[in-house]
PDB file of N, CA and C in Angstrom:
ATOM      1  N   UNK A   1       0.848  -1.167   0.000  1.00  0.00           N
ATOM      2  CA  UNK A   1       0.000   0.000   0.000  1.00  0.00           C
ATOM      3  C   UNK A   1       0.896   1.234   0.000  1.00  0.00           C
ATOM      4  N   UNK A   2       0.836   1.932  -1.139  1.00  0.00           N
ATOM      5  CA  UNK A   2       1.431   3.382  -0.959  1.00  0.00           C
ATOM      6  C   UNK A   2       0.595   4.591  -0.253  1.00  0.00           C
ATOM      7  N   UNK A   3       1.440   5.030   0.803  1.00  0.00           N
ATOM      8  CA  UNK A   3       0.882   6.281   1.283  1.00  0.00           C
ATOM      9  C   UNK A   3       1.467   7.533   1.074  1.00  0.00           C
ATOM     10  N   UNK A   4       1.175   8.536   0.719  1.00  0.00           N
ATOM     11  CA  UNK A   4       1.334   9.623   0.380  1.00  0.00           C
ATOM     12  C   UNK A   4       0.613  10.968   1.393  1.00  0.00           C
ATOM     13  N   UNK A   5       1.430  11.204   1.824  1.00  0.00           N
ATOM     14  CA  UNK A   5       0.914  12.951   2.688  1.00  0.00           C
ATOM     15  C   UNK A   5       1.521  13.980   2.605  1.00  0.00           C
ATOM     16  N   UNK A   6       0.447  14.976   1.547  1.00  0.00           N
ATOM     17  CA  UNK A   6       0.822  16.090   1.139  1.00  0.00           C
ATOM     18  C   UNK A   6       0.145  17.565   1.882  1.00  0.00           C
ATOM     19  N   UNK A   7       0.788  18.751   2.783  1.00  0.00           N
ATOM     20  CA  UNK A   7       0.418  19.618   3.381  1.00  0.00           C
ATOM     21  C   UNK A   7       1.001  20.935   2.860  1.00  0.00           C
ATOM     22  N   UNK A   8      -0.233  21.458   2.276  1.00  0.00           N
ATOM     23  CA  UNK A   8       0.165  22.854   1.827  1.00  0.00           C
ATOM     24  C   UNK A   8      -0.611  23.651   2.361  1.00  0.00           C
ATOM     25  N   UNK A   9       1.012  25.369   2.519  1.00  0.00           N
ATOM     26  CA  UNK A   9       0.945  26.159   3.790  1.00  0.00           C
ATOM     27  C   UNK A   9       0.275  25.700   5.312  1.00  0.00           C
ATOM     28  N   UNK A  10       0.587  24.375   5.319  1.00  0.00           N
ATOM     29  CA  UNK A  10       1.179  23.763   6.913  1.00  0.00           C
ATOM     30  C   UNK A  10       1.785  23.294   7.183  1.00  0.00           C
ATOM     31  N   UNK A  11       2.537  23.645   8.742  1.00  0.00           N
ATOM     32  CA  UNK A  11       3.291  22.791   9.201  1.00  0.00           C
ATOM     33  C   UNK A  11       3.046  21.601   9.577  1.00  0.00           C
ATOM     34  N   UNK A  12       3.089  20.546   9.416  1.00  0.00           N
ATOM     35  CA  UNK A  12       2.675  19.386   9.758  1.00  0.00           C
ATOM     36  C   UNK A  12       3.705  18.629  10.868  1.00  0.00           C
ATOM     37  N   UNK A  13       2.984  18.363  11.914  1.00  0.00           N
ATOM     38  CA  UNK A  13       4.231  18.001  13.267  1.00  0.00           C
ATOM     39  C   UNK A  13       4.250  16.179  13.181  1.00  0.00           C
ATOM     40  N   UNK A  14       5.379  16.139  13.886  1.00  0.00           N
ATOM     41  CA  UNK A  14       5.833  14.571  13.605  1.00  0.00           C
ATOM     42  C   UNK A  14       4.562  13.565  13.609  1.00  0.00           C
ATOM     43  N   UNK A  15       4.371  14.076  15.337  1.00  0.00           N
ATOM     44  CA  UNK A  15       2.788  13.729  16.172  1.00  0.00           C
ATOM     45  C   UNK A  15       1.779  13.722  15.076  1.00  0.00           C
ATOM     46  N   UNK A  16       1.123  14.326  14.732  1.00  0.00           N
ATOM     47  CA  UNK A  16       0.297  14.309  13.902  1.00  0.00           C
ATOM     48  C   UNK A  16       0.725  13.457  12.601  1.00  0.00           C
ATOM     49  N   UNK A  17       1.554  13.322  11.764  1.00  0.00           N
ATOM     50  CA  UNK A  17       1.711  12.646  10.876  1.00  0.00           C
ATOM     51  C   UNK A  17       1.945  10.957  11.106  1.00  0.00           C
ATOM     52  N   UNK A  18       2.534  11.001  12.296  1.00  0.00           N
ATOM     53  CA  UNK A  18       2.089   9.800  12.999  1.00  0.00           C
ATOM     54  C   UNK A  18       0.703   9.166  13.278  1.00  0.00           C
ATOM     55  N   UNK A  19       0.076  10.061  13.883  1.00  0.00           N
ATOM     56  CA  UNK A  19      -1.356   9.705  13.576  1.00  0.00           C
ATOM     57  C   UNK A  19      -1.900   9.189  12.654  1.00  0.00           C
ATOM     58  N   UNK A  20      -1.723  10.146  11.802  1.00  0.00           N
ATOM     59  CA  UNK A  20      -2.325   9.991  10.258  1.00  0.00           C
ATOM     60  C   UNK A  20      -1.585   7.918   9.771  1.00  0.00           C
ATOM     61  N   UNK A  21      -0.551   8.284   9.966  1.00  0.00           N
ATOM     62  CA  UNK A  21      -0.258   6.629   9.827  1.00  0.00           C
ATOM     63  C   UNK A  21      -0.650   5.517  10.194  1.00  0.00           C
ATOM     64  N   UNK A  22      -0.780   5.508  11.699  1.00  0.00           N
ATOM     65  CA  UNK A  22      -0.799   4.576  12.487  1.00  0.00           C
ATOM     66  C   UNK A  22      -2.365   4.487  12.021  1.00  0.00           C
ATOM     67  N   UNK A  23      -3.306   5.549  11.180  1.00  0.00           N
ATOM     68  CA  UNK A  23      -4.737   5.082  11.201  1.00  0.00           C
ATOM     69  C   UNK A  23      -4.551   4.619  10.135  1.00  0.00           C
ATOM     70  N   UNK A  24      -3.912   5.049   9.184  1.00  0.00           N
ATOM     71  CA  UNK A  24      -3.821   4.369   7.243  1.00  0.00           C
ATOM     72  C   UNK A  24      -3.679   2.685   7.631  1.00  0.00           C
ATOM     73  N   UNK A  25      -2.649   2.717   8.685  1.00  0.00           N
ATOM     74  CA  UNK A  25      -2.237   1.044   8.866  1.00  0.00           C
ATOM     75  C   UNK A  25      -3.223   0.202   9.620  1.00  0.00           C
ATOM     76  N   UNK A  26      -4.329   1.008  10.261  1.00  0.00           N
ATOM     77  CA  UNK A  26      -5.819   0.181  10.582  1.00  0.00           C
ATOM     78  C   UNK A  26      -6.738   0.186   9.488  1.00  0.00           C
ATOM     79  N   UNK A  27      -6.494   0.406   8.655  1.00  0.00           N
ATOM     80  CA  UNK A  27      -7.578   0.244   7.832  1.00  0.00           C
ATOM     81  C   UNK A  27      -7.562  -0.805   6.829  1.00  0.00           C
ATOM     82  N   UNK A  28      -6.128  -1.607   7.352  1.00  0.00           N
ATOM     83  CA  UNK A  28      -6.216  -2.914   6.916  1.00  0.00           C
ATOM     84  C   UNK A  28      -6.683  -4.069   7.450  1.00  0.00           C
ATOM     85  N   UNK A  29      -7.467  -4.085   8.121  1.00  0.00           N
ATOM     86  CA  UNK A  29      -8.107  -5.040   9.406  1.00  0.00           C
ATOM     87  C   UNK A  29      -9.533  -5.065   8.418  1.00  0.00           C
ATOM     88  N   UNK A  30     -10.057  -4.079   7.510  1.00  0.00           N
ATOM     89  CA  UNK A  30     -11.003  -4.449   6.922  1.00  0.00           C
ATOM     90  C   UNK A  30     -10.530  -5.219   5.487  1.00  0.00           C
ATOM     91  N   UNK A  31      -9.999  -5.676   5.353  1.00  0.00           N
ATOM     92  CA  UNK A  31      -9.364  -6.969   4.445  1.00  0.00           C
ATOM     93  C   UNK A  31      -9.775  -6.266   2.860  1.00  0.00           C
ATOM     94  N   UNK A  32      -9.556  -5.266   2.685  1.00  0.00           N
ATOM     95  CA  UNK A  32     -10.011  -4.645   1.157  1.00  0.00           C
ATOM     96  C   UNK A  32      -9.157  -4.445   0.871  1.00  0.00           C
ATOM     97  N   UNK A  33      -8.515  -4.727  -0.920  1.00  0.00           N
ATOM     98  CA  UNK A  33      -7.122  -4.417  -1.301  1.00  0.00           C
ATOM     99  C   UNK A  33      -6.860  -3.250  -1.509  1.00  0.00           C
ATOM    100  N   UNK A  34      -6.248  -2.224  -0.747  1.00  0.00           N
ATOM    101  CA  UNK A  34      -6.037  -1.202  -0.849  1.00  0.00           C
ATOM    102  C   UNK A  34      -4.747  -0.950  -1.277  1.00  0.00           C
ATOM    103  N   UNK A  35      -5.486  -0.128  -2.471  1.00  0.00           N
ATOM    104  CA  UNK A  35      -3.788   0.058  -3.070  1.00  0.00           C
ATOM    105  C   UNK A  35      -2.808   1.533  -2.859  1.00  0.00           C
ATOM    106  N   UNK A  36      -3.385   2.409  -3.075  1.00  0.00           N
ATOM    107  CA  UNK A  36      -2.145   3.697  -2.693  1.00  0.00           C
ATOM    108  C   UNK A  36      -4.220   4.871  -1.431  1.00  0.00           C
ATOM    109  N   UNK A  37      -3.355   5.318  -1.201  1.00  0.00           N
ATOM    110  CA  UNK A  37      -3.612   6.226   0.186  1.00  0.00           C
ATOM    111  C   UNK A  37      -2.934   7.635  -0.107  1.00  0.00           C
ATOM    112  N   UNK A  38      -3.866   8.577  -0.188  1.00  0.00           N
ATOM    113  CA  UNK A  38      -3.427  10.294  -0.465  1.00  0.00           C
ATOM    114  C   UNK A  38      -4.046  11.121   0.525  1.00  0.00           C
ATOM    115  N   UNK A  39      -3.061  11.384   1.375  1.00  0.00           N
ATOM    116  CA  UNK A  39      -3.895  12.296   2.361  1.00  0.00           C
ATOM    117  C   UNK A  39      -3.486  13.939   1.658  1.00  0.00           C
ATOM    118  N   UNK A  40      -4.195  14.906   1.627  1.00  0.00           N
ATOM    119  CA  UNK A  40      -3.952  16.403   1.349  1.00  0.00           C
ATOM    120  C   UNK A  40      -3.824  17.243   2.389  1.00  0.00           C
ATOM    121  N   UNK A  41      -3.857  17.520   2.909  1.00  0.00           N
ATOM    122  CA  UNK A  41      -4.185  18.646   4.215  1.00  0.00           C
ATOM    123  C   UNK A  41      -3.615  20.156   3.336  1.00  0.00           C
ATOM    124  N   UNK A  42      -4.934  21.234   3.412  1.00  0.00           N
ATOM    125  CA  UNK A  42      -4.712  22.519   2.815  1.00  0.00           C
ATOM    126  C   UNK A  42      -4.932  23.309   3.997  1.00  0.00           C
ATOM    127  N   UNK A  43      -4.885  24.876   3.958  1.00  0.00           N
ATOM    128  CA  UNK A  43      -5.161  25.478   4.985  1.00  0.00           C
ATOM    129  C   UNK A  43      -5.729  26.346   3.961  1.00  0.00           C
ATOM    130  N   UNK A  44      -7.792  27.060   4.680  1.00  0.00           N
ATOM    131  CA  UNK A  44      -8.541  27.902   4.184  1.00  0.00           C
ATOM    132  C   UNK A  44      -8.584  28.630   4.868  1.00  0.00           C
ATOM    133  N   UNK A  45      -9.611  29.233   4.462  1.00  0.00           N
ATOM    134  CA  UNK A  45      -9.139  30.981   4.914  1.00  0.00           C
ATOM    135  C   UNK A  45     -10.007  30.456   5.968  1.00  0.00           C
ATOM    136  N   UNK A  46     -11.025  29.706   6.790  1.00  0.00           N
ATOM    137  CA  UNK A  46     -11.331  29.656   7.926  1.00  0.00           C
ATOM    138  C   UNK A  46     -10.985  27.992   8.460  1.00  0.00           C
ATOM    139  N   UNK A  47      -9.704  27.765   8.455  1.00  0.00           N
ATOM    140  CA  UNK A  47      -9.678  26.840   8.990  1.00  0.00           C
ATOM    141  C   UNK A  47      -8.470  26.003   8.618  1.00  0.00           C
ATOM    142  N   UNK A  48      -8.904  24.506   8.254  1.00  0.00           N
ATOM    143  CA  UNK A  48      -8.503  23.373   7.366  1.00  0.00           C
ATOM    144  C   UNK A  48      -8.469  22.307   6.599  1.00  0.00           C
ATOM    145  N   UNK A  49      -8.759  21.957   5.571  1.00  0.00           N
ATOM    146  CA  UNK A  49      -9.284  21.197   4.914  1.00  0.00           C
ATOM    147  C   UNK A  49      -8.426  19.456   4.916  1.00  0.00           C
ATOM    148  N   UNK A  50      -8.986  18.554   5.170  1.00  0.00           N
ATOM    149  CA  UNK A  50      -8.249  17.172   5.216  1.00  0.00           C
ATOM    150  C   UNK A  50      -8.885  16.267   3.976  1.00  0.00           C
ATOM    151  N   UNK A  51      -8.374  15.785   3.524  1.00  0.00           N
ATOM    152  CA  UNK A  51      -8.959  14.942   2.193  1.00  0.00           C
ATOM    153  C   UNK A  51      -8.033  13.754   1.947  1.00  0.00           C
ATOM    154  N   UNK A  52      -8.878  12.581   2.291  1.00  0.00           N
ATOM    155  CA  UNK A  52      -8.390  10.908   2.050  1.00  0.00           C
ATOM    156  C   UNK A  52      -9.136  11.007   0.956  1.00  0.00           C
ATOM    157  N   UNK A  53      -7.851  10.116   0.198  1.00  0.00           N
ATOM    158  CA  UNK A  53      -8.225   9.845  -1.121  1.00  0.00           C
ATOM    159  C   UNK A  53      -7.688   8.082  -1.286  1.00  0.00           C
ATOM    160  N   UNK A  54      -8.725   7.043  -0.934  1.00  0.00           N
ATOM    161  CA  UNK A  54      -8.338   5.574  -0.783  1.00  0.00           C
ATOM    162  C   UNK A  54      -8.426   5.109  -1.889  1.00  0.00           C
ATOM    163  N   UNK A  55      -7.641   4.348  -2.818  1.00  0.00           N
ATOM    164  CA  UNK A  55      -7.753   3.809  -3.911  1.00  0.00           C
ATOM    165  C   UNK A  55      -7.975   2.185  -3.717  1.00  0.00           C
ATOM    166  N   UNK A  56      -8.842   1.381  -3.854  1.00  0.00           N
ATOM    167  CA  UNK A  56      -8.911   0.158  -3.696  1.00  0.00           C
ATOM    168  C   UNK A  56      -9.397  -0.214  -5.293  1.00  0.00           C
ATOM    169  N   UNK A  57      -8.501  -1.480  -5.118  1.00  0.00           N
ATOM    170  CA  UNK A  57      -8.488  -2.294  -6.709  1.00  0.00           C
ATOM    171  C   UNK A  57      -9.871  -2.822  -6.517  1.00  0.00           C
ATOM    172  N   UNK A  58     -10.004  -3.174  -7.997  1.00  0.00           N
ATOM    173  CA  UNK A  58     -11.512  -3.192  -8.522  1.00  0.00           C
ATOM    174  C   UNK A  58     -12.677  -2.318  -7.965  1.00  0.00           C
ATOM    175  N   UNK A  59     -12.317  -1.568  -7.523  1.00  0.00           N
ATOM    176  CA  UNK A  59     -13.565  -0.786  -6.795  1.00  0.00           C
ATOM    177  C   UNK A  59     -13.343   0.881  -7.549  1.00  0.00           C
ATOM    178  N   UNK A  60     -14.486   1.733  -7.053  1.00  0.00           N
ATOM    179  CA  UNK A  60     -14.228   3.248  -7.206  1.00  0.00           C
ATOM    180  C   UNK A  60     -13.053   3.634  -5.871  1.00  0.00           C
ATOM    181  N   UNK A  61     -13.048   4.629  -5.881  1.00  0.00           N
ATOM    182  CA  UNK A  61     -11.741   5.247  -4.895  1.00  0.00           C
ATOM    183  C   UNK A  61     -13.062   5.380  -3.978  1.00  0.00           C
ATOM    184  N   UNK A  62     -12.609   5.828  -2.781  1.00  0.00           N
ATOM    185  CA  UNK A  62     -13.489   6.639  -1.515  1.00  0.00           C
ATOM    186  C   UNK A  62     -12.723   7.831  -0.983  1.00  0.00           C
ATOM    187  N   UNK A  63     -13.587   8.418  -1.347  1.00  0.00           N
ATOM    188  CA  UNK A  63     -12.999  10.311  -1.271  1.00  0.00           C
ATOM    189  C   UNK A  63     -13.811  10.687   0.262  1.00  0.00           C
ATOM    190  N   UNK A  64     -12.910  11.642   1.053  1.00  0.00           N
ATOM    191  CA  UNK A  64     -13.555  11.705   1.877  1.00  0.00           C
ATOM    192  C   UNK A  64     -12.462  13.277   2.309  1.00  0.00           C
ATOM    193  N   UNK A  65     -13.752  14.582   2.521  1.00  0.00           N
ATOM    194  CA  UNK A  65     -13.433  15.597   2.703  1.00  0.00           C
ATOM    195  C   UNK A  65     -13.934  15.969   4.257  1.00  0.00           C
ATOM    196  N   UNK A  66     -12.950  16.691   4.992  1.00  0.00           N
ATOM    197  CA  UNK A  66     -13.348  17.159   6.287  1.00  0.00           C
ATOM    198  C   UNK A  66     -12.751  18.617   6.057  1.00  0.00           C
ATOM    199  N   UNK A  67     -13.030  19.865   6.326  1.00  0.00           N
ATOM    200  CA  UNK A  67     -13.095  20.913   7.321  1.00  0.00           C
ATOM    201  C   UNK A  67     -13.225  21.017   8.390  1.00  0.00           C
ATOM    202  N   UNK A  68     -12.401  21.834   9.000  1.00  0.00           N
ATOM    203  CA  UNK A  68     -12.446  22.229  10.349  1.00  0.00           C
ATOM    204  C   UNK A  68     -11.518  23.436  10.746  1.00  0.00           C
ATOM    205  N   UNK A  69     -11.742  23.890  11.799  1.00  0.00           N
ATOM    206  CA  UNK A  69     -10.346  25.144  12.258  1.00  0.00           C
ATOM    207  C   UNK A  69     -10.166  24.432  12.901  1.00  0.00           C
ATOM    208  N   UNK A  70     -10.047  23.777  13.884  1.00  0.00           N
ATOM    209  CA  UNK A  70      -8.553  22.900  14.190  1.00  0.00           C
ATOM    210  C   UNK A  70      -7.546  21.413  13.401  1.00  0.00           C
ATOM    211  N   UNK A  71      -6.572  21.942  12.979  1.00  0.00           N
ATOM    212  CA  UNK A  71      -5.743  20.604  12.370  1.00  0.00           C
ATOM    213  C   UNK A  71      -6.296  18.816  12.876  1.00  0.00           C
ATOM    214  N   UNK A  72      -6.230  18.917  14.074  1.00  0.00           N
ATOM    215  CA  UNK A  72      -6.133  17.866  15.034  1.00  0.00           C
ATOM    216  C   UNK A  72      -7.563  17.127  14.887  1.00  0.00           C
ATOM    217  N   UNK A  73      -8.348  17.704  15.238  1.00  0.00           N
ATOM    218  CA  UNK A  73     -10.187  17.973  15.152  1.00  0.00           C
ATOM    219  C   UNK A  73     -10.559  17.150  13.687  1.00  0.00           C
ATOM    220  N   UNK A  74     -10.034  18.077  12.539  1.00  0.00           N
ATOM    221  CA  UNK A  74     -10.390  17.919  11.167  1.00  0.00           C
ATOM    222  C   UNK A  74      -9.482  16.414  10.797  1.00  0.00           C
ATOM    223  N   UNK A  75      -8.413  16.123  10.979  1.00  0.00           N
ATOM    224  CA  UNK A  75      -7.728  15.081  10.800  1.00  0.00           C
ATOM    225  C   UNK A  75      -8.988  13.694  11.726  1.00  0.00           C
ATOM    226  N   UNK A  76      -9.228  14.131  12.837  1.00  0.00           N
ATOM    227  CA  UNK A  76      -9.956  13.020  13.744  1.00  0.00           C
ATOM    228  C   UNK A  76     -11.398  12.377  12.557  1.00  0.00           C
ATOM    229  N   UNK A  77     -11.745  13.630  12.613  1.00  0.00           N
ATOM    230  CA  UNK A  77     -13.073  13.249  11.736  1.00  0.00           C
ATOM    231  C   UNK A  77     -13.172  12.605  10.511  1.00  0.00           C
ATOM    232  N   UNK A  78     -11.748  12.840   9.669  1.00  0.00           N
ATOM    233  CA  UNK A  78     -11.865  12.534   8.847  1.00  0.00           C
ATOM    234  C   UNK A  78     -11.387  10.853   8.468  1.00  0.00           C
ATOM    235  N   UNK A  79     -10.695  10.767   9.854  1.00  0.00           N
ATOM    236  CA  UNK A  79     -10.190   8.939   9.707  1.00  0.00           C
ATOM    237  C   UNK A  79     -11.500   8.371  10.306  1.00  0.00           C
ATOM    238  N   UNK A  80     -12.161   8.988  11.139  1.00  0.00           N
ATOM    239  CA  UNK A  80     -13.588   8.299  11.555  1.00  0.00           C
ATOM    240  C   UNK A  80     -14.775   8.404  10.156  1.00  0.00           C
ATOM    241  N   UNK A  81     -14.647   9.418   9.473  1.00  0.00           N
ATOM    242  CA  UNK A  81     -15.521   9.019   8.234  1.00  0.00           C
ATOM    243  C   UNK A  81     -14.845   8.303   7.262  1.00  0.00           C
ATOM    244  N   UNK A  82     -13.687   7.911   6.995  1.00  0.00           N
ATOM    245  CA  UNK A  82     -12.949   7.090   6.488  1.00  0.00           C
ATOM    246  C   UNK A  82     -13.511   5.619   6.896  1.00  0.00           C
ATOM    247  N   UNK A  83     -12.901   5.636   8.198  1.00  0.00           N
ATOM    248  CA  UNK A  83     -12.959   3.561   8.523  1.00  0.00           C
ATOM    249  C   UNK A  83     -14.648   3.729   8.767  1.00  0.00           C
ATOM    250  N   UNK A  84     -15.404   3.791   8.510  1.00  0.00           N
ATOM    251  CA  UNK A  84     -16.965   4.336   8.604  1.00  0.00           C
ATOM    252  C   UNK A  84     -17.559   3.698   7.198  1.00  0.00           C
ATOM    253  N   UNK A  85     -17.091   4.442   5.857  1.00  0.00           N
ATOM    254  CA  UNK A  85     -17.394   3.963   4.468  1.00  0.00           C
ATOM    255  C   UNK A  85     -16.434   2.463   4.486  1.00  0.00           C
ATOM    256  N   UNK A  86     -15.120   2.388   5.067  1.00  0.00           N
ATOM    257  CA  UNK A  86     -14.412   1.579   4.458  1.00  0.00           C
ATOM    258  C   UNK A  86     -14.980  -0.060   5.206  1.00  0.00           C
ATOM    259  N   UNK A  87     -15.863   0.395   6.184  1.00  0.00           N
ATOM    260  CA  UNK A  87     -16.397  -0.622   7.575  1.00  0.00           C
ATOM    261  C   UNK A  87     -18.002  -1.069   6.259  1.00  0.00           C
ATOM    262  N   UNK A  88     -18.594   0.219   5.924  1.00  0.00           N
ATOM    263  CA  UNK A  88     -19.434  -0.557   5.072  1.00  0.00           C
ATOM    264  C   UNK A  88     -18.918  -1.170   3.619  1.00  0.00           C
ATOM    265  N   UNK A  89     -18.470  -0.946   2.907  1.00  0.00           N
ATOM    266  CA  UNK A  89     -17.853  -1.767   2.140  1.00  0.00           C
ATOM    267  C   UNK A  89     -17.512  -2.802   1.862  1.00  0.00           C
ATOM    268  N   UNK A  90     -17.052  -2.559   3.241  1.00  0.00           N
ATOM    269  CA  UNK A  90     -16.082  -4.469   3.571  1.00  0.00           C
ATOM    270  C   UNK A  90     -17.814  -5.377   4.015  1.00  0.00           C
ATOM    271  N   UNK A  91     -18.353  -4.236   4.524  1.00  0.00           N
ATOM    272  CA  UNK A  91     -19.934  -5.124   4.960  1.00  0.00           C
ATOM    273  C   UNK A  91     -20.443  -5.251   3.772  1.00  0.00           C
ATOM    274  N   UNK A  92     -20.401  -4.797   2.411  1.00  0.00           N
ATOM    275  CA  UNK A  92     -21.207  -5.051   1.151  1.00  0.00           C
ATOM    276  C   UNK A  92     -20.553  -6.394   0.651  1.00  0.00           C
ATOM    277  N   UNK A  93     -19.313  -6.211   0.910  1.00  0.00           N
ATOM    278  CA  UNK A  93     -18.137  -7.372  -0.153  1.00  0.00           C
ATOM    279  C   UNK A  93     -18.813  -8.857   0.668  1.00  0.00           C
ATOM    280  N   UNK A  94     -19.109  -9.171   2.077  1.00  0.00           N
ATOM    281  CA  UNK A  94     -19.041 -10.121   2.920  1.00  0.00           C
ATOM    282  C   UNK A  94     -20.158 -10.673   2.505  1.00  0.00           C
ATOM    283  N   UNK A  95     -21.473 -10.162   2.311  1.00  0.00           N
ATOM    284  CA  UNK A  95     -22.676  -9.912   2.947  1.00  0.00           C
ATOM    285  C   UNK A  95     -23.130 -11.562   1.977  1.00  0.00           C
ATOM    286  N   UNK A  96     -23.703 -12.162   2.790  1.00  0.00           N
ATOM    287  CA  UNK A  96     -23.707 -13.241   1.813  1.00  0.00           C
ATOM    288  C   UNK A  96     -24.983 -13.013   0.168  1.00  0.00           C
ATOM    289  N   UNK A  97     -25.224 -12.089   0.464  1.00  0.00           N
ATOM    290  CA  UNK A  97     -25.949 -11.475  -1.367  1.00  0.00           C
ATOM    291  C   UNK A  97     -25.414 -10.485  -1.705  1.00  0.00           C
ATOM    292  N   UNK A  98     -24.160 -10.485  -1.336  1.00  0.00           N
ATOM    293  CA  UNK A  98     -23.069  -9.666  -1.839  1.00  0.00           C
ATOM    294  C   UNK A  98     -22.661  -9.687  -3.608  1.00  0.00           C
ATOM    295  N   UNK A  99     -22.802  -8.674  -4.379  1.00  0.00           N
ATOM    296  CA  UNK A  99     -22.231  -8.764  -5.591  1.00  0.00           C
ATOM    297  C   UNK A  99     -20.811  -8.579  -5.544  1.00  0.00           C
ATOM    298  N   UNK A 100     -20.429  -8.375  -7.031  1.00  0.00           N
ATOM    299  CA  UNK A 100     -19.092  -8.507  -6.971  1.00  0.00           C
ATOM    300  C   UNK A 100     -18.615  -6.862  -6.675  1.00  0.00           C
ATOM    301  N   UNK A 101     -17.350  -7.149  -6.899  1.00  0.00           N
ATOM    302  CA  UNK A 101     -16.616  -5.628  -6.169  1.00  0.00           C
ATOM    303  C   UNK A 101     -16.942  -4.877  -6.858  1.00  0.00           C
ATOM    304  N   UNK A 102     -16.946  -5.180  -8.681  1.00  0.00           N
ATOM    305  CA  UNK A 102     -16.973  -4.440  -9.273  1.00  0.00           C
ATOM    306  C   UNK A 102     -18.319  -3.614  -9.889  1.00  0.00           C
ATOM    307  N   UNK A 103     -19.467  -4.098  -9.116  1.00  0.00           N
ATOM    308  CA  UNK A 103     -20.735  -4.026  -9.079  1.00  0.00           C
ATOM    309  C   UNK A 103     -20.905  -2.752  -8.137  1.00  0.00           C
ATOM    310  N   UNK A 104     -20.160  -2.866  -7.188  1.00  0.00           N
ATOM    311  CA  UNK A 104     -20.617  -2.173  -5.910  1.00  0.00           C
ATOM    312  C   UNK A 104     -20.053  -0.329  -5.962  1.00  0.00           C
ATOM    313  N   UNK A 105     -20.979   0.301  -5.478  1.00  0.00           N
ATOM    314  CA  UNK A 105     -20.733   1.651  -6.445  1.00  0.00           C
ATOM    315  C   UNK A 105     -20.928   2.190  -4.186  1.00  0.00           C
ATOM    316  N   UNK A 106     -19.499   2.772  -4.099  1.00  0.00           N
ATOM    317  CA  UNK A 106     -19.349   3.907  -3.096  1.00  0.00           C
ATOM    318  C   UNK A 106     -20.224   5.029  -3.383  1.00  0.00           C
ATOM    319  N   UNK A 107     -20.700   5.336  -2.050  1.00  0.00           N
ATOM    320  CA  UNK A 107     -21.345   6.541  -1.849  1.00  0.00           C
ATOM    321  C   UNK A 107     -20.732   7.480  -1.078  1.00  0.00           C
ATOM    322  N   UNK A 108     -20.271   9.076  -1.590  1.00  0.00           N
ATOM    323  CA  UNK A 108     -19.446   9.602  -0.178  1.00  0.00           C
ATOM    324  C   UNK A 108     -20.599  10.570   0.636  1.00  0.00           C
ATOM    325  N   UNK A 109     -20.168  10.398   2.035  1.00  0.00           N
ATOM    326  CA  UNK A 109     -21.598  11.039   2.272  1.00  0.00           C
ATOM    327  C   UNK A 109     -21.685  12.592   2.327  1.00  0.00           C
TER     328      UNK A 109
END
């Protein structure tokens, strides 16, 4: 799995980018082949913007945008709406009237 974390006009602290990892590397417990991982972090004029961008084979990507004015805050929310879509997914793939992967169409909410 490639991960990628890109932060423009922020500083991004060790701590925090740690975070951001240690959650990319739980989100393999939902057994989906995930292939590369793009986190963005921008800074807006009220705040900060966080954006996972999960690429899983045979599937659509799962895009997932958070705002917030705090870094910390906006990063939280956004790995909880992350393993959230990636928790149903893995519940569509299992489900025993489950279609195939390539059937199954993500919704971001």
């Amino acid at each position: 799995m490639n991960v990628q974390v890109h932060a423009k006009d922020i500083t991004l602290s060790a701590n925090a980018k740690g975070h951001i990892e240690t959650a990319i590397a739980a989100f393999k417990k939902y057994s989906l082949d995930i292939t590369t991982v793009n986190v963005n972090l921008k800074k807006e004029k009220k705040g900060v913007l966080v954006e996972f961008d999960i690429h899983i084979a045979h599937s659509e990507p799962v895009v997932i945008n958070q705002a917030d004015e705090d870094l910390d805050t906006a990063i939280d929310l956004a790995i909880d709406r992350a393993s959230k879509a990636l928790r149903r997914l893995h519940d569509r793939v299992v489900s025993h009237k489950a279609t195939s992967l390539k059937e199954i169409e993500v919704v971001e909410e």
